[in-house]
C-alpha atoms as a PDB file:
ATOM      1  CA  UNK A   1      30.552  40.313  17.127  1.00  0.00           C
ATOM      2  CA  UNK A   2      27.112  40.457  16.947  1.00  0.00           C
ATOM      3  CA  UNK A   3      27.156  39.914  13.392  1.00  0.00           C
ATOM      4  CA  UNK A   4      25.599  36.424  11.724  1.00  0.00           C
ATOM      5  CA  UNK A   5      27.192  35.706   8.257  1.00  0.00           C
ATOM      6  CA  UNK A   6      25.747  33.376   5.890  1.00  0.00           C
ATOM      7  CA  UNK A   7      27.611  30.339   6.463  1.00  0.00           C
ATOM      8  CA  UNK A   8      26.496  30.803  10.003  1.00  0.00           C
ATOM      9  CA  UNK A   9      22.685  31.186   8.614  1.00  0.00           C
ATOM     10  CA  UNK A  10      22.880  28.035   6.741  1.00  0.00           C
ATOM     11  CA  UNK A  11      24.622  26.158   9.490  1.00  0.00           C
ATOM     12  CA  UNK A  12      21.680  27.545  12.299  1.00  0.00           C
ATOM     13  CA  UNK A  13      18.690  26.563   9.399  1.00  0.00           C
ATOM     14  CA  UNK A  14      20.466  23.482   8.692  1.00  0.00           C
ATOM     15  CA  UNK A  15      20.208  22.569  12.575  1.00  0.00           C
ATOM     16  CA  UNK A  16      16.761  23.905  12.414  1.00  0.00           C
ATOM     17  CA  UNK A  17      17.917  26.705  15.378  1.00  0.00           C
ATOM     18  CA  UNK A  18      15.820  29.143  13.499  1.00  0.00           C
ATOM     19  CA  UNK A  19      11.986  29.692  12.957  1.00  0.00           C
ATOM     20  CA  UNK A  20      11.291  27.343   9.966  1.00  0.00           C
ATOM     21  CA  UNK A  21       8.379  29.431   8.451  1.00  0.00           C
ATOM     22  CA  UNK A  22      10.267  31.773   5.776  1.00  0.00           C
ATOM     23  CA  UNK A  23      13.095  29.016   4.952  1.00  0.00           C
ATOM     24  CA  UNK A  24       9.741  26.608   4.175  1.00  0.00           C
ATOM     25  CA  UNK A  25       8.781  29.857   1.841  1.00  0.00           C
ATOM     26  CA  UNK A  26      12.354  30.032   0.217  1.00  0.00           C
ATOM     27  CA  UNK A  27      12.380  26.131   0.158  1.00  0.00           C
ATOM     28  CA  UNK A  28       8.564  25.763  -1.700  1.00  0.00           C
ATOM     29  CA  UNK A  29       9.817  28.633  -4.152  1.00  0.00           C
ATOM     30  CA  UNK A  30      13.185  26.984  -5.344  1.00  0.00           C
ATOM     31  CA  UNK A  31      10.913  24.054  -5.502  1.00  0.00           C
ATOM     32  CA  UNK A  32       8.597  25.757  -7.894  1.00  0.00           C
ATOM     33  CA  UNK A  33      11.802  26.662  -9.693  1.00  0.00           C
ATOM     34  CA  UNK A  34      13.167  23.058  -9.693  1.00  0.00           C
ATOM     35  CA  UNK A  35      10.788  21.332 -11.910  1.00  0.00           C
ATOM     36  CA  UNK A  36      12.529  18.396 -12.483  1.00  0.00           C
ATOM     37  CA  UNK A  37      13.008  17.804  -8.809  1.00  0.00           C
ATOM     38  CA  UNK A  38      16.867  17.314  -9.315  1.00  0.00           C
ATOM     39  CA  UNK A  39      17.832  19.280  -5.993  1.00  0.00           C
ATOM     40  CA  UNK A  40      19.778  21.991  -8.183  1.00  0.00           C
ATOM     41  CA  UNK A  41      18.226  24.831 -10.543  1.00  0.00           C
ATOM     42  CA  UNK A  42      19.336  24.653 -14.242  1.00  0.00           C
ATOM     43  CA  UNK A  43      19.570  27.566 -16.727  1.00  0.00           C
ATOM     44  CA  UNK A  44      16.717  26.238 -18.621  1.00  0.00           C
ATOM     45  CA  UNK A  45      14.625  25.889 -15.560  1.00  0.00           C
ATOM     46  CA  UNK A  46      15.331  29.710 -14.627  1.00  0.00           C
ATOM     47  CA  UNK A  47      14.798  30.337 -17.891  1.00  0.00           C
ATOM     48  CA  UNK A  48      11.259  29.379 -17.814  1.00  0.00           C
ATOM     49  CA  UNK A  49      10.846  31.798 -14.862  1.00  0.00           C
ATOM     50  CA  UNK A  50      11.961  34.576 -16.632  1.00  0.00           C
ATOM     51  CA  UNK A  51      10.139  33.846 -19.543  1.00  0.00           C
ATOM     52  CA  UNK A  52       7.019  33.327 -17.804  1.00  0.00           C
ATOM     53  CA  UNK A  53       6.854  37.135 -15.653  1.00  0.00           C
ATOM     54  CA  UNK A  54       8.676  38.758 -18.109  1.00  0.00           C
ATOM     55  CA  UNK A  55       7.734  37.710 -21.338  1.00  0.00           C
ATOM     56  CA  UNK A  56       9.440  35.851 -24.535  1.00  0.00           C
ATOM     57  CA  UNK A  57       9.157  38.155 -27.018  1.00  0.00           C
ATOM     58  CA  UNK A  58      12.199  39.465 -28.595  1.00  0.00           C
ATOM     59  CA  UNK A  59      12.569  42.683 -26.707  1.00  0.00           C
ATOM     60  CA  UNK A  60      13.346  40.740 -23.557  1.00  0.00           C
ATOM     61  CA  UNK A  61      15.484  38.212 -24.729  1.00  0.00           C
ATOM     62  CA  UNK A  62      18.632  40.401 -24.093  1.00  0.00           C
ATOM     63  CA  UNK A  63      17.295  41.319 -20.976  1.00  0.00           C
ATOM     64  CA  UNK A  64      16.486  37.707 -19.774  1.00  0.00           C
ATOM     65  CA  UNK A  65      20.199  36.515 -20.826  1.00  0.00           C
ATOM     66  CA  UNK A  66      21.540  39.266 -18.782  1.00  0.00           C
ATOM     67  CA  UNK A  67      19.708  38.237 -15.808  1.00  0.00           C
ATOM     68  CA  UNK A  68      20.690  35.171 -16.177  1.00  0.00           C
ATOM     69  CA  UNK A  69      24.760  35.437 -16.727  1.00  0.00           C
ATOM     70  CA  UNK A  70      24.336  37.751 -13.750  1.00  0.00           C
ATOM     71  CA  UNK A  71      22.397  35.104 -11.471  1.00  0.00           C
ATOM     72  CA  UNK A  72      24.479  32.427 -12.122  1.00  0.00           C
ATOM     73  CA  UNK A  73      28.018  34.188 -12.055  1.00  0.00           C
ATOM     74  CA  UNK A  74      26.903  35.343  -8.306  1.00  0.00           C
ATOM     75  CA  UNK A  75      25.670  32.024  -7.386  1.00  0.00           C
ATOM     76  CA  UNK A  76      28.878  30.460  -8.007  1.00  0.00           C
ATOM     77  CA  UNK A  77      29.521  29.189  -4.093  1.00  0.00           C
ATOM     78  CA  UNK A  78      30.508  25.420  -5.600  1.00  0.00           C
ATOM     79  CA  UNK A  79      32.363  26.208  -8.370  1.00  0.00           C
ATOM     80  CA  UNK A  80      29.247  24.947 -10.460  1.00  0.00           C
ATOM     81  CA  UNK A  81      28.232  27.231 -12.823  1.00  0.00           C
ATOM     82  CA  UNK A  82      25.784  25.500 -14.767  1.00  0.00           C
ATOM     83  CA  UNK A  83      23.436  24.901 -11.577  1.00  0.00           C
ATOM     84  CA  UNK A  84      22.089  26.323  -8.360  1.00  0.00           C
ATOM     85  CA  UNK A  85      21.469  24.346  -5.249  1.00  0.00           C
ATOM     86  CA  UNK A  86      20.146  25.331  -2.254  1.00  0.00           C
ATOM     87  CA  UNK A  87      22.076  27.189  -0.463  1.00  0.00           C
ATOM     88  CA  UNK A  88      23.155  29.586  -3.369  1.00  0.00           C
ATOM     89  CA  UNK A  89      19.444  30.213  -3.927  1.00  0.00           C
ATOM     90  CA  UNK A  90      19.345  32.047  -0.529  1.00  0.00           C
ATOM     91  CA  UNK A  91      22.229  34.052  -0.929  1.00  0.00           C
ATOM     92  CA  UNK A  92      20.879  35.212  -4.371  1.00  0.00           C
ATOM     93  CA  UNK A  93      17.578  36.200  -2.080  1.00  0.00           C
ATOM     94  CA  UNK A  94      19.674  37.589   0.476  1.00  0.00           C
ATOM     95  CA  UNK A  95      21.623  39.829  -1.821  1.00  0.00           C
ATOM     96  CA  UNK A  96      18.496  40.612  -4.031  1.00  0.00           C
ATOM     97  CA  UNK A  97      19.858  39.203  -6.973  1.00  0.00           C
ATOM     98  CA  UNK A  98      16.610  36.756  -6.977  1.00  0.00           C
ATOM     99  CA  UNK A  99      13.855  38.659  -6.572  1.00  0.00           C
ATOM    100  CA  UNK A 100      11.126  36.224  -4.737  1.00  0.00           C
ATOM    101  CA  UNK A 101       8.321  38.168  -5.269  1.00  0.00           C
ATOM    102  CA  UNK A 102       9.368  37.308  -9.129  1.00  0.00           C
ATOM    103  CA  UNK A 103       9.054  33.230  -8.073  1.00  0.00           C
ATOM    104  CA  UNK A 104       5.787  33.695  -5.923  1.00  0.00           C
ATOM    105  CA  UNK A 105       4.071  35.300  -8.987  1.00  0.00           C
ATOM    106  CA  UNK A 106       5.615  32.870 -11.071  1.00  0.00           C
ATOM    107  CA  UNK A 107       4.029  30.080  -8.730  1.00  0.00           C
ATOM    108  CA  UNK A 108       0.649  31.674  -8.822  1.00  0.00           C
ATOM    109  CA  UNK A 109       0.230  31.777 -12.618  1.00  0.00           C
ATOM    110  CA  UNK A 110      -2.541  30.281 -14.178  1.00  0.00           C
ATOM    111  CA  UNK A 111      -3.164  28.335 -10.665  1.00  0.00           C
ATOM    112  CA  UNK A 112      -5.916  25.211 -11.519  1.00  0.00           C
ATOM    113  CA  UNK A 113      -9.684  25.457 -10.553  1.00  0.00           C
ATOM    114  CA  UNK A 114     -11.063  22.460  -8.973  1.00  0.00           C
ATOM    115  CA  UNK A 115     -13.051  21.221 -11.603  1.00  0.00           C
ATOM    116  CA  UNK A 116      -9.620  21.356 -13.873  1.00  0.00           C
ATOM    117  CA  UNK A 117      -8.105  19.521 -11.433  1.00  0.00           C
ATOM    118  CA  UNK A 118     -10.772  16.795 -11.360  1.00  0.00           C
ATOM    119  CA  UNK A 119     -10.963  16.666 -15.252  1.00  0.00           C
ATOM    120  CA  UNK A 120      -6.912  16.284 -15.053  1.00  0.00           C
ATOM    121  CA  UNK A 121      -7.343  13.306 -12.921  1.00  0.00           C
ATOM    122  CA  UNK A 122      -9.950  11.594 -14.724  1.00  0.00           C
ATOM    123  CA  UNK A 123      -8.190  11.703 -18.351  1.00  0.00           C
ATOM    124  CA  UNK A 124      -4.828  10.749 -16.491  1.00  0.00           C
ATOM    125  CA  UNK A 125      -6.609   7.826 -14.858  1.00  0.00           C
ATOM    126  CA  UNK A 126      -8.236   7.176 -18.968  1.00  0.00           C
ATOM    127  CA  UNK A 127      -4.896   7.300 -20.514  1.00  0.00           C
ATOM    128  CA  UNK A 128      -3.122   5.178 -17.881  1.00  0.00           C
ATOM    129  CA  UNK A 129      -5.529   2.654 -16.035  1.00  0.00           C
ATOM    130  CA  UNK A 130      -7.142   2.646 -12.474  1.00  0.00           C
ATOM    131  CA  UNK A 131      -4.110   0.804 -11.277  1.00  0.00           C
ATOM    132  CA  UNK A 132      -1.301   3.528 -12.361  1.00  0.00           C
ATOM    133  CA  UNK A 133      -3.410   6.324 -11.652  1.00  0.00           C
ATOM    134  CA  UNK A 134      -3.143   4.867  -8.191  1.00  0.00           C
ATOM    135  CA  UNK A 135       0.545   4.674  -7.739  1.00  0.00           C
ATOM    136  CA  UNK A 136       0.988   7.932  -9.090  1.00  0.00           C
ATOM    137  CA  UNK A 137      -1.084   9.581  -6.546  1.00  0.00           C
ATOM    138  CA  UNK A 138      -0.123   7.232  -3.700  1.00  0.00           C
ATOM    139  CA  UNK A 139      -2.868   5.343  -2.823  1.00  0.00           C
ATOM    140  CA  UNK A 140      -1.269   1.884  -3.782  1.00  0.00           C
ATOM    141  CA  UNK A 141      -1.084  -0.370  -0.308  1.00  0.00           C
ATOM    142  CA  UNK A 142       1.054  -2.983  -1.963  1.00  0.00           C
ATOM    143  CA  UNK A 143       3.975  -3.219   0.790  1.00  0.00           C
ATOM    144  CA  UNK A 144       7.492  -2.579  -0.369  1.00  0.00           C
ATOM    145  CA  UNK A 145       9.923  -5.530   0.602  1.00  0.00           C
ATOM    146  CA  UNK A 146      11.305  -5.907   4.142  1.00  0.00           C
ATOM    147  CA  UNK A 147      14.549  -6.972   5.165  1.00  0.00           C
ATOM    148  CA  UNK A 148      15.234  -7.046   9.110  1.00  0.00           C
ATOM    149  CA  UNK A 149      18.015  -4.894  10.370  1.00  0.00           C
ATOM    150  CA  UNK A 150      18.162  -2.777   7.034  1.00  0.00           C
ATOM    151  CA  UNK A 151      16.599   0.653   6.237  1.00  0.00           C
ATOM    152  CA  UNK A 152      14.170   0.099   3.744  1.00  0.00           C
ATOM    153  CA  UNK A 153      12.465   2.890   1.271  1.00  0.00           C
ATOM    154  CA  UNK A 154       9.231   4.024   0.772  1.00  0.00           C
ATOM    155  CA  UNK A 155       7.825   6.399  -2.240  1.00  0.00           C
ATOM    156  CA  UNK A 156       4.208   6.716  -1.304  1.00  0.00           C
ATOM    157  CA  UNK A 157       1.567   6.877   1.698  1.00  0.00           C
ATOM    158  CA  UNK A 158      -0.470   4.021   0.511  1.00  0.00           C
ATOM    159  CA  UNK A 159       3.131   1.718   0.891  1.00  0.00           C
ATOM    160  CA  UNK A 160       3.812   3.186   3.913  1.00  0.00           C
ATOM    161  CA  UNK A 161       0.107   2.544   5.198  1.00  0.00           C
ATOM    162  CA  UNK A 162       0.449  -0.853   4.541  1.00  0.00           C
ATOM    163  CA  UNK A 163       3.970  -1.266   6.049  1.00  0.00           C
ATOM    164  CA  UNK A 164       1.856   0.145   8.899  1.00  0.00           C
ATOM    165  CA  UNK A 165      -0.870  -2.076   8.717  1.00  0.00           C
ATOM    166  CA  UNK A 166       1.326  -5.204   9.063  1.00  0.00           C
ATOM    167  CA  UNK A 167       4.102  -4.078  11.248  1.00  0.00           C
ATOM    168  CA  UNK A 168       3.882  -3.501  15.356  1.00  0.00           C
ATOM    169  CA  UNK A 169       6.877  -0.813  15.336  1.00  0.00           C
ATOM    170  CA  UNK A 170       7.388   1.249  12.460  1.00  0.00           C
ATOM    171  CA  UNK A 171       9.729   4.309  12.355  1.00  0.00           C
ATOM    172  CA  UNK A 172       9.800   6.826   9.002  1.00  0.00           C
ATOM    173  CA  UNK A 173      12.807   9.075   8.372  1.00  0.00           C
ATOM    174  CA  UNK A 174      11.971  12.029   5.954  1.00  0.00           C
ATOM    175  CA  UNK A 175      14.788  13.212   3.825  1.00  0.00           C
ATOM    176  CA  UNK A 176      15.397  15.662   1.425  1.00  0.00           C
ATOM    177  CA  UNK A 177      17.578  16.243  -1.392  1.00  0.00           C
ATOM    178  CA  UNK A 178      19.615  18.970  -0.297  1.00  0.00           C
ATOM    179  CA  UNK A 179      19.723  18.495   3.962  1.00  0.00           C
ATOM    180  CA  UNK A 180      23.511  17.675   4.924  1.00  0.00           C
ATOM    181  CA  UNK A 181      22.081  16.691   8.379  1.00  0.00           C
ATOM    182  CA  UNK A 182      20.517  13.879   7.045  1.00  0.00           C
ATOM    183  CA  UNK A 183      22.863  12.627   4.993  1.00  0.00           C
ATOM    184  CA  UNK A 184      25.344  12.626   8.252  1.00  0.00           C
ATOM    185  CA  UNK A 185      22.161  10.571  10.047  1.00  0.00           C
ATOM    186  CA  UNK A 186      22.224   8.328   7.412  1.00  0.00           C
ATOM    187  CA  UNK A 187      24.723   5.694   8.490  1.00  0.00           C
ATOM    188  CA  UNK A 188      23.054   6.297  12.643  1.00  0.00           C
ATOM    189  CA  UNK A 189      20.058   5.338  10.885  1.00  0.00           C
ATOM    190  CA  UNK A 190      21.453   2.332   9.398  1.00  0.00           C
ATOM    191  CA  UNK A 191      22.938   1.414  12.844  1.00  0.00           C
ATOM    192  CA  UNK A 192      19.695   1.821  14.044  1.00  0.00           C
ATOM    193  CA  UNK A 193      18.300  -1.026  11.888  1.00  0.00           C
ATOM    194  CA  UNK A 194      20.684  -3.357  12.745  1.00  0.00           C
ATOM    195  CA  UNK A 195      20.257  -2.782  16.217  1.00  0.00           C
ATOM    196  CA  UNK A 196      16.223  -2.967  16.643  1.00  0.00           C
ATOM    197  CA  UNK A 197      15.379  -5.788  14.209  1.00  0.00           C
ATOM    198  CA  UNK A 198      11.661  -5.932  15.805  1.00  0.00           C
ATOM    199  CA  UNK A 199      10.988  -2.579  14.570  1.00  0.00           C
ATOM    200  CA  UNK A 200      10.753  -1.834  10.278  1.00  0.00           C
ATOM    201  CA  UNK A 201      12.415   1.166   9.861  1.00  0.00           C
ATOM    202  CA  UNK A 202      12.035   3.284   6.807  1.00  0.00           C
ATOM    203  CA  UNK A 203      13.333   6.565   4.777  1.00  0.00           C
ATOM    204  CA  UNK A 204      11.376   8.684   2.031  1.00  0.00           C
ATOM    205  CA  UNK A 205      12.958  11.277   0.230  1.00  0.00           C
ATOM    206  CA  UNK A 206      10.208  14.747   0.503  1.00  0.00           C
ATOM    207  CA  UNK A 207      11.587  15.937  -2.314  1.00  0.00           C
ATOM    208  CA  UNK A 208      11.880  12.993  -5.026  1.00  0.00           C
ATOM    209  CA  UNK A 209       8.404  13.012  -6.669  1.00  0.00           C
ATOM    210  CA  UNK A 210       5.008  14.747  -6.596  1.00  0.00           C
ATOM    211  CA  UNK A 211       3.295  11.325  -4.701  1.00  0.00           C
ATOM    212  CA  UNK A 212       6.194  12.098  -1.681  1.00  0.00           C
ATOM    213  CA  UNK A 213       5.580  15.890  -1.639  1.00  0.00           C
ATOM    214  CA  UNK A 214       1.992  14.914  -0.861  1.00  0.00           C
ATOM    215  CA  UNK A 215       3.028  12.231   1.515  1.00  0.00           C
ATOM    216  CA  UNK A 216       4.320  15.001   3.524  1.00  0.00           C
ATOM    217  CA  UNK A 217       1.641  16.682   3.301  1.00  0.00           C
ATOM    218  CA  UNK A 218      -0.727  13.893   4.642  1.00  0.00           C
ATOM    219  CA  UNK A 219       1.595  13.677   7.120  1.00  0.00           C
ATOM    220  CA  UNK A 220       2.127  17.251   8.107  1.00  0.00           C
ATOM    221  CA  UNK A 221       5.922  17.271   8.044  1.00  0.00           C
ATOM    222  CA  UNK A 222       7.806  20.287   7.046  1.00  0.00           C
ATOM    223  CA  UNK A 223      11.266  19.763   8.641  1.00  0.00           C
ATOM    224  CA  UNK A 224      13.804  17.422   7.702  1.00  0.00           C
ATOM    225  CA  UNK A 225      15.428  15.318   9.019  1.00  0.00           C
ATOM    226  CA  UNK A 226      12.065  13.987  10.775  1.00  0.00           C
ATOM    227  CA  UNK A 227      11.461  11.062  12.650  1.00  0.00           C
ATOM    228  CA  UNK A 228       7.438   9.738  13.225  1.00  0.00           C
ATOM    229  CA  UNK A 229       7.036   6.842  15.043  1.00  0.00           C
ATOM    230  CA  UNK A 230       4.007   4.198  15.051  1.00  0.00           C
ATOM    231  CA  UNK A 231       3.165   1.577  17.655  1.00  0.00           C
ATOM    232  CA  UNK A 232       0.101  -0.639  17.021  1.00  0.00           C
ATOM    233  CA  UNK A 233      -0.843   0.675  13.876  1.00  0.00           C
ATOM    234  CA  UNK A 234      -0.938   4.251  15.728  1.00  0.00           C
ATOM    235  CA  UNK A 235       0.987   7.257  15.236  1.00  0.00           C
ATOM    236  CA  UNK A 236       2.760   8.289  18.890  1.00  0.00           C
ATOM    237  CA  UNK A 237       5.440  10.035  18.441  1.00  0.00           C
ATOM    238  CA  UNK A 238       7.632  12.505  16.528  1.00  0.00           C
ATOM    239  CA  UNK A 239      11.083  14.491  16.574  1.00  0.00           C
ATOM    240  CA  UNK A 240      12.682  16.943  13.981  1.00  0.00           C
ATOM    241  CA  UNK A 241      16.217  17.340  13.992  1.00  0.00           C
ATOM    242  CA  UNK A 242      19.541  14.882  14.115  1.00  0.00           C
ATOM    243  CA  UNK A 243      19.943  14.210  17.485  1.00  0.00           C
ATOM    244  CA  UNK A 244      20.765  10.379  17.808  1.00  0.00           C
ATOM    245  CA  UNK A 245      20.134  10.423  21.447  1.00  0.00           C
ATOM    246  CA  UNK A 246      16.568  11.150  21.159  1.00  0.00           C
ATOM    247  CA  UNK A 247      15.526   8.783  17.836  1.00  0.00           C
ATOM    248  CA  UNK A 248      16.942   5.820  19.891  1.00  0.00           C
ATOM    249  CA  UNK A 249      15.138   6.902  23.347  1.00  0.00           C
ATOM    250  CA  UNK A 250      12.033   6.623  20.616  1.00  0.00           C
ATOM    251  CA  UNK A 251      13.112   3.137  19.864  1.00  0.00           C
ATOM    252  CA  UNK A 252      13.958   1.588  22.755  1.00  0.00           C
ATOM    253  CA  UNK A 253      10.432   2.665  24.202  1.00  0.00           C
ATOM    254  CA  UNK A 254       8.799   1.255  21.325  1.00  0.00           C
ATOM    255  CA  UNK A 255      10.223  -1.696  21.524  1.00  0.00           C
ATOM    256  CA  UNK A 256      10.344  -2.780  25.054  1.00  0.00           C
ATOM    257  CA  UNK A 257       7.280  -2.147  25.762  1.00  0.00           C
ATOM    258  CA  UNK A 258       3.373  -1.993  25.246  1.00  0.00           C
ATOM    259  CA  UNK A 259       1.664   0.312  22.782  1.00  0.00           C
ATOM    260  CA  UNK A 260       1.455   3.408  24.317  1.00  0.00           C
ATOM    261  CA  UNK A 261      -1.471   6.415  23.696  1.00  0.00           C
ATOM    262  CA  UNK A 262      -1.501   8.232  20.373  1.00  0.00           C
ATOM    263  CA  UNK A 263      -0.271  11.304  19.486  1.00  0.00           C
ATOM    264  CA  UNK A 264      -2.022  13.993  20.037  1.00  0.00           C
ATOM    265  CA  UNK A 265      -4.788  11.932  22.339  1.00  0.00           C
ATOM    266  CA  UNK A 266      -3.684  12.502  26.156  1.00  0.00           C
ATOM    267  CA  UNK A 267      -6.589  11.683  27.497  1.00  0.00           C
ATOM    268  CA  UNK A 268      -6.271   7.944  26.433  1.00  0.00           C
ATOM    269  CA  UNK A 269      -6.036   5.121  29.156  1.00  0.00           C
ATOM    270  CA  UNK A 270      -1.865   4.411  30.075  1.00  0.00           C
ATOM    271  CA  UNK A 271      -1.423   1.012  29.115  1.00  0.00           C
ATOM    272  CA  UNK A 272       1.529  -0.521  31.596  1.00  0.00           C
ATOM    273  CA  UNK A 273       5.130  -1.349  30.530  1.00  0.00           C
ATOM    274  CA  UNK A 274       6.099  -4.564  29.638  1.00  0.00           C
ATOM    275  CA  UNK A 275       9.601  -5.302  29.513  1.00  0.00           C
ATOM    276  CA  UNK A 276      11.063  -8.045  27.080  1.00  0.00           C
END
C-alpha cells in the first residue's frame, strides 16, 4: 500500500535492507543511555538523562516523573514496563516521545580533553597495575582457550590478535545484544565449527564492555551480524548480514586453499589454489 509500518522498519533494519547511518545514530544514543550495557534502558538510567538536560532541582522533579510515566507507558511493546530495549527506543523516536536531540546533548556534556583522558589512564593504570590496565583496554595478547569444532569467545583485540597470530584460518562473528539475526545465526555458526575444524572460529559481543566497543572500532565494524575473515595472519575478507550461503563460501575458500591477497590490497601477487 505504499505504506511501511514499524514492524516492517525493524524487520528491513534488522536485515540491514536500509542505509545503516541514522540506525548507527539511534543505536550509539540508546547506548549512551544504557550505561550499564544491559541491552535494555532502566528508569534510573533515563532518569539520569533527564536529570542531566533538565536539571535536579525541585522544580523539575514533577516534570521529570511525568516524562518518565509517559515514556515508559508508550514504550510498553513487551509487556515490560520497567525497561526499554531496542526496538521500543525507536518507536519512542519515531513518535517524538524521545526527543534525540535531548540524548545527543546529553552525550556531549562535559565531553573529556585529551590531557584528562591521559591523566584518567595513568591513575587507572596507578590504582590497578600495568597488567589490568592492559586487559581493560584490550591490549592483553594472552590467547583465550581453543577447542576444535566449537565457537569460542573473545572480549578484547589483543586476544583476538593473538588467536591471529597463532592460527592459519581465523573467522570473527560480531554480535550484539539486541540483533535477533544473530541470535538465529547462532546455532549455523556452531555448525560451522564443527564442520571446518582447521579453521578457529570466534564470536564477540560489540556491545558487552567498553574494551569490545573499541574492538569494533579498531576493526571498523558497525553492522551486526559481521563476519571478518583472516588467512595467514591477514585480514581478506568480510560480509555483514545472515546469509549462511555466503559465510560458508568464505570458509570453504579459506580452507582449501592458499592464502589469498589482503583486503583492501588488489594489487598483490595471486597466489595459486591448492586443493586439500
Amino acid at each position: 500500500n505504499g505504506k511501511l509500518s514499524f514492524d516492517e522498519f525493524v524487520g528491513l533494519a534488522d536485515d540491514h535492507q536500509l542505509l545503516m547511518g541514522v540506525l548507527d545514530d539511534y543505536l550509539e544514543a540508546f547506548q549512551a543511555i544504557d550505561s550499564d550495557g544491559s541491552g535494555r534502558i532502566e528508569r534510573s538510567e533515563l532518569r539520569g538523562v533527564l536529570e542531566a538536560t533538565l536539571g535536579s532541582d525541585a522544580d523539575n522533579t514533577e516534570r521529570i516523573e511525568r516524562i518518565m510515566d509517559d515514556v515508559f507507558s508508550k514504550a510498553n511493546l513487551s509487556g515490560d514496563y520497567d525497561t526499554i530495549c531496542f526496538s521500543e527506543f525507536l518507536e519512542l523516536i519515531r513518535s517524538h516521545t524521545v526527543d534525540l536531540q535531548m540524548v545527543l546533548d546529553y552525550m556531549k556534556l562535559k565531553p573529556l580533553s585529551e590531557v584528562q583522558l591521559a591523566a584518567e589512564r595513568e591513575l587507572r593504570r596507578e590504582r590497578i597495575g600495568d597488567g589490568m590496565a592492559q586487559s581493560l583496554m584490550g591490549e592483553v595478547e594472552e590467547s583465550p582457550e581453543l577447542t576444535a569444532g566449537e565457537v569460542v569467545s573473545v572480549h578484547s583485540y589483543g586476544q583476538l590478535q593473538s588467536v591471529i597470530k597463532e592460527n592459519p584460518v581465523v573467522m570473527l562473528m560480531v554480535t550484539f545484544k539486541w540483533c535477533r539475526p544473530c541470535k538465529m545465526f547462532a546455532k549455523k555458526y556452531r555448525d560451522f565449527a564443527a564442520q571446518f575444524p582447521s579453521a578457529v572460529l570466534l564470536k564477540v559481543m560489540g556491545d558487552e564492555s567498553e574494551v569490545s566497543k573499541a574492538m569494533l572500532k579498531r576493526l571498523n565494524v558497525k553492522l551486526s551480524p559481521t563476519f571478518v575473515l583472516w588467512q595467514g595472519g591477514e585480514r581478506v575478507g568480510s560480509h555483514s548480514g545472515a546469509n549462511e550461503a555466503k559465510v560458508r563460501q568464505m570458509l570453504v575458500a579459506a580452507t582449501t586453499a592458499s592464502p589469498p591477497e589482503a583486503e583492501g590490497d588488489p594489487n598483490a601477487n595471486a597466489r595459486p589454489t591448492v586443493k586439500i
